[in-house]
Protein backbone atom coordinates (compact mmCIF):
# COMPACT_ATOMS: atom_id res chain seq x y z
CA UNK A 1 32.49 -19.28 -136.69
CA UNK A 2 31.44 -16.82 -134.04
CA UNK A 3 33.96 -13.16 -134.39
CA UNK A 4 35.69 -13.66 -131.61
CA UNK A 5 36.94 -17.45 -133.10
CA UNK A 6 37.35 -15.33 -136.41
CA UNK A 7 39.52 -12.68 -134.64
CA UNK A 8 41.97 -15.49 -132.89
CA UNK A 9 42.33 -17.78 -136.10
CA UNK A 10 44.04 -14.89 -137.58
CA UNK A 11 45.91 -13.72 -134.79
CA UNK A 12 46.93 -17.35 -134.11
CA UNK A 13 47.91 -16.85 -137.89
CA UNK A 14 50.30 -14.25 -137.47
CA UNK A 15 52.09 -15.40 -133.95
CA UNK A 16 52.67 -19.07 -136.02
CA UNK A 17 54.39 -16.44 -138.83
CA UNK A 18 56.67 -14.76 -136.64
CA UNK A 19 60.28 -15.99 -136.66
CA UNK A 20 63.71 -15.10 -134.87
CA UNK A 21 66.04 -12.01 -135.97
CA UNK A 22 68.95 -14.06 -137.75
CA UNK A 23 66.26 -15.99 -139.89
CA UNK A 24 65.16 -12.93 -141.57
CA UNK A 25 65.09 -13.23 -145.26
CA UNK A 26 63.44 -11.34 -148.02
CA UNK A 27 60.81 -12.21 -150.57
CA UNK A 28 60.60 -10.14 -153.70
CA UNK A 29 58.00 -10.24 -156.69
CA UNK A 30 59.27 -8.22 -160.07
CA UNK A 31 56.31 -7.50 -162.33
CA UNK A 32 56.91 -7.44 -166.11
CA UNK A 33 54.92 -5.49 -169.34
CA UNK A 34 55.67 -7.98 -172.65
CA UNK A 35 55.02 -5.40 -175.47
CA UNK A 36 54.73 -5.72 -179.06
CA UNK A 37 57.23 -3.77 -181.06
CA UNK A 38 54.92 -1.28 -181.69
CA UNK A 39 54.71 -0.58 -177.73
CA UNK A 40 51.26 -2.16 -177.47
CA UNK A 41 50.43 -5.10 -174.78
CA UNK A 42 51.29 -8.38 -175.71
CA UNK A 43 48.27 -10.13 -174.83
CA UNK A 44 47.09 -13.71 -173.50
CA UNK A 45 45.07 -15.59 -176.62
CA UNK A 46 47.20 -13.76 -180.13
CA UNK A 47 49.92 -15.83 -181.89
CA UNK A 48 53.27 -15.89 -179.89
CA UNK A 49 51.29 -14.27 -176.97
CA UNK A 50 51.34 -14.68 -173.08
CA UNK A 51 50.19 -18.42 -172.99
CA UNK A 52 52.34 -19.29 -175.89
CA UNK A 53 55.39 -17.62 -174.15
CA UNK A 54 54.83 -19.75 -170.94
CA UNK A 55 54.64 -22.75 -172.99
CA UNK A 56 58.13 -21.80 -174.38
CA UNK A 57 59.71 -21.25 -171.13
CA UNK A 58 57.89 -24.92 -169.95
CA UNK A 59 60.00 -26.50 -172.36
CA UNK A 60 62.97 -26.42 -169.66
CA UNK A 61 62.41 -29.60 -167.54
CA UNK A 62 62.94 -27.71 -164.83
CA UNK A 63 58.96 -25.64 -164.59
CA UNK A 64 56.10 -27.37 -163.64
CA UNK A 65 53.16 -26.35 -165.59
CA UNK A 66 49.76 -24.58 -163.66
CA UNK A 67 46.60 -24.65 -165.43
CA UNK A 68 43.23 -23.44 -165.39
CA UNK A 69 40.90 -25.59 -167.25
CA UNK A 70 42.53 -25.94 -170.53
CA UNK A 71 44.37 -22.46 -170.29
CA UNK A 72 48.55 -22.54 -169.25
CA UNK A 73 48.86 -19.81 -166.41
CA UNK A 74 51.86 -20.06 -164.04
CA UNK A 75 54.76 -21.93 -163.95
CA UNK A 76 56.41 -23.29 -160.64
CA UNK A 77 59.80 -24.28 -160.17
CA UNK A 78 61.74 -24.64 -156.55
CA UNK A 79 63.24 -21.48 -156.22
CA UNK A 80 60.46 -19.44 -157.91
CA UNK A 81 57.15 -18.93 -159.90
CA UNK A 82 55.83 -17.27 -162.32
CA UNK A 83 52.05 -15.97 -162.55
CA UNK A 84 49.97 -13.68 -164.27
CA UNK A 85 48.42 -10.88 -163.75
CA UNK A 86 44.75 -9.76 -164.94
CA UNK A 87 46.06 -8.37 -167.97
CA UNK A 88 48.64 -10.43 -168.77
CA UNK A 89 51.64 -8.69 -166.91
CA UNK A 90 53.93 -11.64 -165.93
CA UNK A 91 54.90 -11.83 -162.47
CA UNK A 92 58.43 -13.70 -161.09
CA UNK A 93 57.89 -14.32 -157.42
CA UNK A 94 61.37 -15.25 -155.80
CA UNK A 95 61.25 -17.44 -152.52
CA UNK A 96 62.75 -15.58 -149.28
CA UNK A 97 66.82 -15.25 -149.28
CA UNK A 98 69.00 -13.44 -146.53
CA UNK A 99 71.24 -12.38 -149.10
CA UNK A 100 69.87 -10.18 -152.21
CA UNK A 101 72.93 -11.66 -154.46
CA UNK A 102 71.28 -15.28 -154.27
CA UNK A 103 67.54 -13.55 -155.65
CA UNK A 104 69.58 -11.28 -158.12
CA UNK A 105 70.92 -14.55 -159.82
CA UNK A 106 67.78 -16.52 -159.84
CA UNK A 107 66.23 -13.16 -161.53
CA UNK A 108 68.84 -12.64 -164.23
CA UNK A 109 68.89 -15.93 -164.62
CA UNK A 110 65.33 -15.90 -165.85
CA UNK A 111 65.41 -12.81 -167.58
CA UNK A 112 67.83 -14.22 -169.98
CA UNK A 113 65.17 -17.18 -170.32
CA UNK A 114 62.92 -14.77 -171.34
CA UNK A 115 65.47 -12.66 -173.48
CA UNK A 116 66.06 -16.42 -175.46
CA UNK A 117 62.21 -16.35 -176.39
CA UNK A 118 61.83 -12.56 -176.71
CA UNK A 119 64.02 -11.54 -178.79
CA UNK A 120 63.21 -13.97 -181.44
CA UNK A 121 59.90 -12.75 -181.75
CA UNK A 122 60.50 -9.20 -181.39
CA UNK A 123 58.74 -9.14 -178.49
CA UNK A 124 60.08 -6.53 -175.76
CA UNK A 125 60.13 -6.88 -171.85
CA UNK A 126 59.34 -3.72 -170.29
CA UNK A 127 59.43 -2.72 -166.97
CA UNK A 128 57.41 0.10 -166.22
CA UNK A 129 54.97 0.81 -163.31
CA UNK A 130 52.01 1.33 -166.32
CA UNK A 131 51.41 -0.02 -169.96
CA UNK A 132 52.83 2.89 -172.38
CA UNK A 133 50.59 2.59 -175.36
CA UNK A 134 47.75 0.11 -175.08
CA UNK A 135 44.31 1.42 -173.16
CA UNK A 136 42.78 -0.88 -170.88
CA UNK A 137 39.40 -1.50 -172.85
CA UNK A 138 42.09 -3.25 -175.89
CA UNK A 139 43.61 -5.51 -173.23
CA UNK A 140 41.56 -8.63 -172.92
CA UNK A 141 41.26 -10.17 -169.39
CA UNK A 142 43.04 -13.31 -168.20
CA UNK A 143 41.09 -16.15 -168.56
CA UNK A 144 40.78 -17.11 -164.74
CA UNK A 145 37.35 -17.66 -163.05
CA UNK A 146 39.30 -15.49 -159.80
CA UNK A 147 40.02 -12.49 -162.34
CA UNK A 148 36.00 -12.77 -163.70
CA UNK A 149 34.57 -12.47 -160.07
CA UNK A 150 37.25 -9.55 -159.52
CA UNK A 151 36.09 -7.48 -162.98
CA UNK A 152 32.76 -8.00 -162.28
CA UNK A 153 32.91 -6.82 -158.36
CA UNK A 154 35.14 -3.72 -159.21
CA UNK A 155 32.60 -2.41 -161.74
CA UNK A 156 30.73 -0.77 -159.67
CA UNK A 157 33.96 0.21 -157.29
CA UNK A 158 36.53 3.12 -158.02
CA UNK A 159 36.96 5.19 -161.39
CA UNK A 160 40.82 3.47 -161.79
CA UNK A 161 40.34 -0.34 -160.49
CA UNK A 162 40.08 -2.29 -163.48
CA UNK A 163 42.86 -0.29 -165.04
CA UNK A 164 44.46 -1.61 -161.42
CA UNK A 165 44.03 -4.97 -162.85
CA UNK A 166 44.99 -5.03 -166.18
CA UNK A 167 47.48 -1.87 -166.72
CA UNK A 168 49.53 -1.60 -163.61
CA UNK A 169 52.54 -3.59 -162.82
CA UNK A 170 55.07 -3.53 -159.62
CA UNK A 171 58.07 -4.64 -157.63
CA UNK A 172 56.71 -5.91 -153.93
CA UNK A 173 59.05 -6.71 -151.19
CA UNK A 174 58.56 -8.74 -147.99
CA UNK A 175 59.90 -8.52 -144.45
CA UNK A 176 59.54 -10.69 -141.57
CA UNK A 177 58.83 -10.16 -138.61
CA UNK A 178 59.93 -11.02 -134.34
CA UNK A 179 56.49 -10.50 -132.54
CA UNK A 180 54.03 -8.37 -132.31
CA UNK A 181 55.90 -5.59 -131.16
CA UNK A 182 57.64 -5.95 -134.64
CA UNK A 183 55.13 -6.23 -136.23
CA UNK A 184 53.14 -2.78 -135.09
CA UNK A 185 56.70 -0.97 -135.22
CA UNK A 186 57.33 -2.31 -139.48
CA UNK A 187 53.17 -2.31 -140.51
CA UNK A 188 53.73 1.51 -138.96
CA UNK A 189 56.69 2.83 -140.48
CA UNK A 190 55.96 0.70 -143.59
CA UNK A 191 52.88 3.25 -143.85
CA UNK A 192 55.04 6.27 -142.81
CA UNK A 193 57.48 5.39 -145.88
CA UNK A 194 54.58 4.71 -148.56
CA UNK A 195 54.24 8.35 -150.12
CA UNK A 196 57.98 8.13 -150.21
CA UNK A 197 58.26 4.96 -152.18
CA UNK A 198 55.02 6.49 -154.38
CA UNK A 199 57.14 9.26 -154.84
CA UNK A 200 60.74 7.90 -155.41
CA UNK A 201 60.26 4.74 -157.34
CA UNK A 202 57.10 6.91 -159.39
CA UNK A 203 58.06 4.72 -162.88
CA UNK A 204 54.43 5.85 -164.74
CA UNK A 205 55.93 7.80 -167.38
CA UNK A 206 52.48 7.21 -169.33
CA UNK A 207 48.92 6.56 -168.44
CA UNK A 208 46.83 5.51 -171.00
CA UNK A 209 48.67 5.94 -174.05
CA UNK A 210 49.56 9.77 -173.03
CA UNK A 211 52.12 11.41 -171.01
CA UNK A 212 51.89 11.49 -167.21
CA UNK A 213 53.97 14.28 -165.58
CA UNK A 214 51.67 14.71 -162.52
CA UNK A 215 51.98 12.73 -158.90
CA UNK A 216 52.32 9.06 -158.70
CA UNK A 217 49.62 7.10 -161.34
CA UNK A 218 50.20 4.30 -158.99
CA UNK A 219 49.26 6.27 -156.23
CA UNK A 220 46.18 7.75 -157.87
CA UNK A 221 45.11 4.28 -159.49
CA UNK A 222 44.71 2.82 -155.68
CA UNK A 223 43.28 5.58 -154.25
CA UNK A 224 40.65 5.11 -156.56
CA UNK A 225 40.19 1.77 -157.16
CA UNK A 226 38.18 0.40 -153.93
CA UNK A 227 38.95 2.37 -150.63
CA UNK A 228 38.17 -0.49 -148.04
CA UNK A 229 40.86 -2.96 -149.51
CA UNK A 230 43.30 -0.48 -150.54
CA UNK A 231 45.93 2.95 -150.01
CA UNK A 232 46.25 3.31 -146.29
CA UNK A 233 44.00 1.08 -143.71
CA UNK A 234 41.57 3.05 -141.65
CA UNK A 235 42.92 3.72 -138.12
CA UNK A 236 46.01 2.95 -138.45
CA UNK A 237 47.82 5.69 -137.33
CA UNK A 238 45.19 6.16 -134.29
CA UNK A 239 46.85 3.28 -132.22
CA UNK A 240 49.47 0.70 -132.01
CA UNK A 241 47.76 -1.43 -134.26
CA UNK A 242 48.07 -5.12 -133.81
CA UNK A 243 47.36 -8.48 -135.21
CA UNK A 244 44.16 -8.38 -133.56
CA UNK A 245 43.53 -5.16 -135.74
CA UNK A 246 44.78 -6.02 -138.62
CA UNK A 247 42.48 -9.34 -138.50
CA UNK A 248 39.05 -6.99 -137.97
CA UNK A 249 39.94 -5.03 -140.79
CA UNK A 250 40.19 -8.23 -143.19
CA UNK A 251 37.04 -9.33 -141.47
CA UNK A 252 34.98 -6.08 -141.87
CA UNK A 253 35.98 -5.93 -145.43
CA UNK A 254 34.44 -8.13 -148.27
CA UNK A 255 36.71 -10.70 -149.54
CA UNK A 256 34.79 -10.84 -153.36
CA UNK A 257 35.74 -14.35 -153.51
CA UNK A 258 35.82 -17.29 -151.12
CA UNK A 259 37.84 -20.86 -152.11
CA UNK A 260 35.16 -23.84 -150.84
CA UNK A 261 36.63 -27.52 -151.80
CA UNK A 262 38.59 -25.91 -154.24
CA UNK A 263 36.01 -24.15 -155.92
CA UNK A 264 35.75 -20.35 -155.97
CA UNK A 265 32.52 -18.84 -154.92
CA UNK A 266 31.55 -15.25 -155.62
CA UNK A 267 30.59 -13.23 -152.63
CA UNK A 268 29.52 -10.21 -153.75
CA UNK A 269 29.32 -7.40 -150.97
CA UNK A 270 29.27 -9.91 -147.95
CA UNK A 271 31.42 -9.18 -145.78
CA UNK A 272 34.34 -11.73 -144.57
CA UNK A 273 32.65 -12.15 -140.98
CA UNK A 274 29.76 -13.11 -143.27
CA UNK A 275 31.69 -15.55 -145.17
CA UNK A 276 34.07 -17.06 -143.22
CA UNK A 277 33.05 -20.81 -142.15
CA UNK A 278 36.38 -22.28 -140.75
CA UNK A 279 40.14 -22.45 -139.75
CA UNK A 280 41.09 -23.88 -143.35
CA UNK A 281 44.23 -23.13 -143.92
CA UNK A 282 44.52 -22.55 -147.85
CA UNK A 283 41.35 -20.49 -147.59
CA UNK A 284 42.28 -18.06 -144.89
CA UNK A 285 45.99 -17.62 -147.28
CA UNK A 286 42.95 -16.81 -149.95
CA UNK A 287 41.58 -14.23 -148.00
CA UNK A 288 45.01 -12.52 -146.81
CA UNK A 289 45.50 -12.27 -150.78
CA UNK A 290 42.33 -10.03 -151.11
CA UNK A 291 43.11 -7.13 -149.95
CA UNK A 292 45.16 -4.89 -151.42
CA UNK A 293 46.71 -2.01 -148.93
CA UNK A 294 50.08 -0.38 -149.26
CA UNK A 295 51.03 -2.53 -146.76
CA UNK A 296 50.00 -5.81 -146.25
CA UNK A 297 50.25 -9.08 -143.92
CA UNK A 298 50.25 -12.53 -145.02
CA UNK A 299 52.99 -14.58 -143.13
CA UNK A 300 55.13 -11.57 -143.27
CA UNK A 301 54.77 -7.96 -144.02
CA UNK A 302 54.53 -6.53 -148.25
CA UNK A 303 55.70 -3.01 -149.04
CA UNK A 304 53.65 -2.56 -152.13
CA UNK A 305 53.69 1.23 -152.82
CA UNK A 306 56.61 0.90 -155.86
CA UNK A 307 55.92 0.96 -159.39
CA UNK A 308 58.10 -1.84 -161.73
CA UNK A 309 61.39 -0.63 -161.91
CA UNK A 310 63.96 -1.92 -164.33
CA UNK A 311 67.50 -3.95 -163.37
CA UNK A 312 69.21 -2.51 -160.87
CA UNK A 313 66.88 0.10 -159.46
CA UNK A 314 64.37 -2.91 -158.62
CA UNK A 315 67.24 -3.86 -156.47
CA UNK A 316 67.99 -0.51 -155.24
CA UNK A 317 64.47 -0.70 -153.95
CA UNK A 318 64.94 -4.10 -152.03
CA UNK A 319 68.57 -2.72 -150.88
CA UNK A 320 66.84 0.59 -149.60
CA UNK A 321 64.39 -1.30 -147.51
CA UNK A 322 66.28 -4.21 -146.54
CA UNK A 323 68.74 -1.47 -144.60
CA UNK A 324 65.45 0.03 -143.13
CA UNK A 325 63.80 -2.29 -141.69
CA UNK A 326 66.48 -5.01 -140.78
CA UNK A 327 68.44 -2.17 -138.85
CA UNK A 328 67.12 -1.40 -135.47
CA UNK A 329 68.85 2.06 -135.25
CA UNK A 330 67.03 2.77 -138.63
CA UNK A 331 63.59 1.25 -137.98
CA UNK A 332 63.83 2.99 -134.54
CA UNK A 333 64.25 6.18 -135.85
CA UNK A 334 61.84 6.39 -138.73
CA UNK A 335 58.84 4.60 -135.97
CA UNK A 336 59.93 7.41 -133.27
CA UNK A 337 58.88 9.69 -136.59
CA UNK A 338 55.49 8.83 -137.78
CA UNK A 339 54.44 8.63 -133.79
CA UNK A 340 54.16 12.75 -134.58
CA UNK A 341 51.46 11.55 -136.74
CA UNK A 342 47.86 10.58 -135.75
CA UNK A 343 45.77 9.17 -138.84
CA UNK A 344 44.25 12.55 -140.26
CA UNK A 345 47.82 14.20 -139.58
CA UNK A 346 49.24 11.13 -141.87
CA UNK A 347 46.60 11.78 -144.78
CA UNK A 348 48.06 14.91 -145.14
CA UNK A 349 51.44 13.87 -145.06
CA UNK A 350 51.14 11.46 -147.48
CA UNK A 351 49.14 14.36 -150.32
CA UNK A 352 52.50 16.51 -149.78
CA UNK A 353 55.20 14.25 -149.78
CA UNK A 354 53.61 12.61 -153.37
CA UNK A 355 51.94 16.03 -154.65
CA UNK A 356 53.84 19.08 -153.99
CA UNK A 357 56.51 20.05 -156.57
CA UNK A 358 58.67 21.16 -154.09
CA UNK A 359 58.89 20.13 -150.50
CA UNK A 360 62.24 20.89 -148.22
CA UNK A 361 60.39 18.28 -145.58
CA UNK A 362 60.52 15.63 -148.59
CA UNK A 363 64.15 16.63 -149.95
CA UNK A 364 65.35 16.77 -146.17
CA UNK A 365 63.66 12.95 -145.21
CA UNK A 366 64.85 11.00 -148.64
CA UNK A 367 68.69 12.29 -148.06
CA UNK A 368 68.21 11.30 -144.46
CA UNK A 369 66.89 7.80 -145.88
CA UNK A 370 69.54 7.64 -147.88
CA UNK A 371 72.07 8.46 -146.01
CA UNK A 372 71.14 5.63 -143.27
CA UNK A 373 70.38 2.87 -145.64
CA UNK A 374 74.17 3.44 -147.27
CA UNK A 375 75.43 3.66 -143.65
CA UNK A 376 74.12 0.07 -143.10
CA UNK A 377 74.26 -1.23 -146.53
CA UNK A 378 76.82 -4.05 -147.82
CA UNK A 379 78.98 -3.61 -150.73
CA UNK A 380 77.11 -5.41 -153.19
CA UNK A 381 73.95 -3.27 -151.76
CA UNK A 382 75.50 0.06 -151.70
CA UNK A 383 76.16 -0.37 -155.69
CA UNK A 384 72.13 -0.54 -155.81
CA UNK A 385 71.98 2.81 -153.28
CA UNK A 386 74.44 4.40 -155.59
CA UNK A 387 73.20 3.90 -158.66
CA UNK A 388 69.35 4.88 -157.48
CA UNK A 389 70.48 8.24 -156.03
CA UNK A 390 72.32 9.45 -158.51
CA UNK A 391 69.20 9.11 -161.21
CA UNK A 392 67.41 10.82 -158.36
CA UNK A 393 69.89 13.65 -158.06
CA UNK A 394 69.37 13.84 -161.29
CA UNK A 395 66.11 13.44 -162.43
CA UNK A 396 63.81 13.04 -159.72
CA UNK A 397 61.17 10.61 -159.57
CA UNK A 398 62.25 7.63 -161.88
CA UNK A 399 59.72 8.24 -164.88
CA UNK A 400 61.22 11.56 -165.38
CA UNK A 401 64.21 9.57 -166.65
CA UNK A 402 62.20 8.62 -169.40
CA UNK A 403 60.25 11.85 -170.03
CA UNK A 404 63.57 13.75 -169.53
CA UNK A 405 64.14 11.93 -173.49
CA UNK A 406 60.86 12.35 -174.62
CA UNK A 407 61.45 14.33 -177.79
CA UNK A 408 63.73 11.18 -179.05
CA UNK A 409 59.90 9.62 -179.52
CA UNK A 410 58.44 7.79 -176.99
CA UNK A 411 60.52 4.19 -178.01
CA UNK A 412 63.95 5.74 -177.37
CA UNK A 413 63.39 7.02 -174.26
CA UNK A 414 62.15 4.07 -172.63
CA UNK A 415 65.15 2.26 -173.78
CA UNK A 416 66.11 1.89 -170.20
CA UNK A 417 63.12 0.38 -169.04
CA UNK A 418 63.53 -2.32 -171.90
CA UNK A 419 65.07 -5.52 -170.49
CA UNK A 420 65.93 -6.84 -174.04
């Protein structure tokens, strides 16, 4: 395929994505840590580990089982999935609802599922943006051919991005989208509200095995992990930027991996202009899934800047953005906002509002946040909004919760991150 053909498959892509204001719906994915009792990571291969827990959740009629070669490694079921990540961290992705109360049940719902297994092998689930004990060089990799080609690429990329793979873990939210006029306004203010979430839903008490009081870990980990797929893209406050932008970037960047008659092929540092042969539709989903920016596109748009947060304040999360971007007033305002900002303005933005220990511009933006997303928010929501800001009042940044209790030892404080 010639660029230009490249360019249009993808922006045909996103128009064929774009959908009408009262079907809106959001998509959520809740990352979880499965520790030993000890604190360390529960891993894959050991005795009543990963695969063995996905076979015990299997054994309700209602999953169907994903495997790679002999290996168990997802689960599918009609309202949801469950996946892994490269070290092990278990992944619930929730299909796209209107209404958060319908994905809060299907999540508790599984929870307990896992609570069932869990707690009979004194296994804990832990939901923390980081693992708390365990170092990445004890936590064996996934075995997945993907996860292989991904180690082996980031080697020689950022100081932090195999500890990306196998130590961090997340909550991810998705929004759709009208046109492209949408689109620009959400991708933009998505961006504008990224050293915010970094900042707010910070849930890295530990990095490492010690204590991590500085900025967002998260924030850090990305930034230095592989600068062309991830943090903030390139340009993007230089310009209304478009689907037509958004596709160059994927295409100027190197995709690692491409899917060819269902086999993956490593790519190495070609780029995806380089690599890309056709319109096939499961392979250009492939290549929307390797990139990794704050914000991303697929057939909607990911927020992806928040660290795993624990029940409710996952939900506060959803709530806080679900009243931001599905409220014109809201959207409007916060878009009118980062147009003060070109893209070197923005980079410096986004070091103060996640570095500086104090910052009246910070304070002064969150209450404003705040404020508008309880305006807008329903009942059930505004019990999320609540409960979120007054932990911030309190504490700050969530993992300051945790290291608030610190001298109760390390297990007692992060009681509240502990599902089970």
């Amino acid at each position: 395929m010639n660029y230009k053909s490249q360019i249009n498959t993808y922006v045909t892509y996103f128009e064929n994505a774009e959908s009408k204001k009262e079907c809106h719906k959001i998509g959520v994915e809740f990352e979880h840590l499965i520790l030993n009792a000890d604190l360390t990571a529960l891993s894959y291969f050991e005795k009543m580990g990963i695969e063995e827990l996905l076979e015990e959740l299997a054994k309700n009629n209602a999953w169907e089982e994903i495997y790679e070669g002999e290996h168990l490694v997802g689960l599918n079921s009609e309202h949801k999935a469950v996946t892994l990540e490269p070290g092990g961290q278990l992944e619930l992705s929730i299909i796209p609802f209107s209404d958060l109360k319908q994905i809060e049940k299907i999540y508790l719902d599984f929870i307990d599922e896992l609570k069932s297994i869990l707690n009979k092998w004194d296994k804990k689930i832990a939901v923390l943006g980081y693992q708390p004990a365990s170092k990445i060089k004890d936590i064996p990799l996934l075995p997945k051919k993907r996860y292989d080609f991904m180690y082996k690429y980031f080697k020689d990329k950022g100081k932090y991005a195999h500890n990306m793979m196998k130590g961090t873990a997340s909550v991810q939210m998705s929004i759709d989208y009208i046109n492209e006029k949408d689109y620009i306004k959400k991708m933009r203010v998505g961006y504008f509200l990224s050293p915010l979430i970094y900042y707010l839903f910070d849930n890295t008490p530990f990095f490492e095995g010690k204590k991590a009081a500085n900025a967002s870990i998260r924030e850090d980990i990305w930034t230095k992990c592989d600068q062309q797929r991830s943090g903030t893209i390139n340009g993007i406050f230089n310009k209304e930027f478009g689907y037509s932008d958004y596709a160059a970037y994927l295409l100027n960047t190197e995709p690692i991996i491409r899917k060819k008659d269902n086999e993956l092929i490593y790519t190495g540092n070609k780029t995806l202009k380089n690599v890309m042969e056709n319109d096939n539709p499961e392979e250009i989903d492939h290549f929307l899934s390797m990139v990794f920016p704050d914000v991303r596109t697929k057939k909607y748009i990911e927020i992806r800047a928040a660290d795993a947060l624990p029940y409710p304040y996952n939900f506060s999360f959803v709530a806080l953005l679900k009243n931001i971007f599905y409220n014109q007033e809201n959207l409007d305002y916060l878009y009118q906002l980062s147009l003060n900002y070109n893209q070197e303005d923005f980079l410096n933005f986004n070091n103060k509002m996640i570095n500086d220990k104090k910052n009246n511009q910070r304070s002064k933006l969150i209450a404003e946040i705040l404020k508008r997303a309880k305006n807008n928010a329903s009942k059930s929501e505004l019990k999320y909004l609540n409960k979120f800001e007054k932990t911030y009042l309190k504490y700050g940044p969530l993992k300051f919760k945790t290291l608030a209790n610190l001298e109760k030892g390390k297990e007692k404080a992060l009681e509240w991150c502990f599902l089970n």
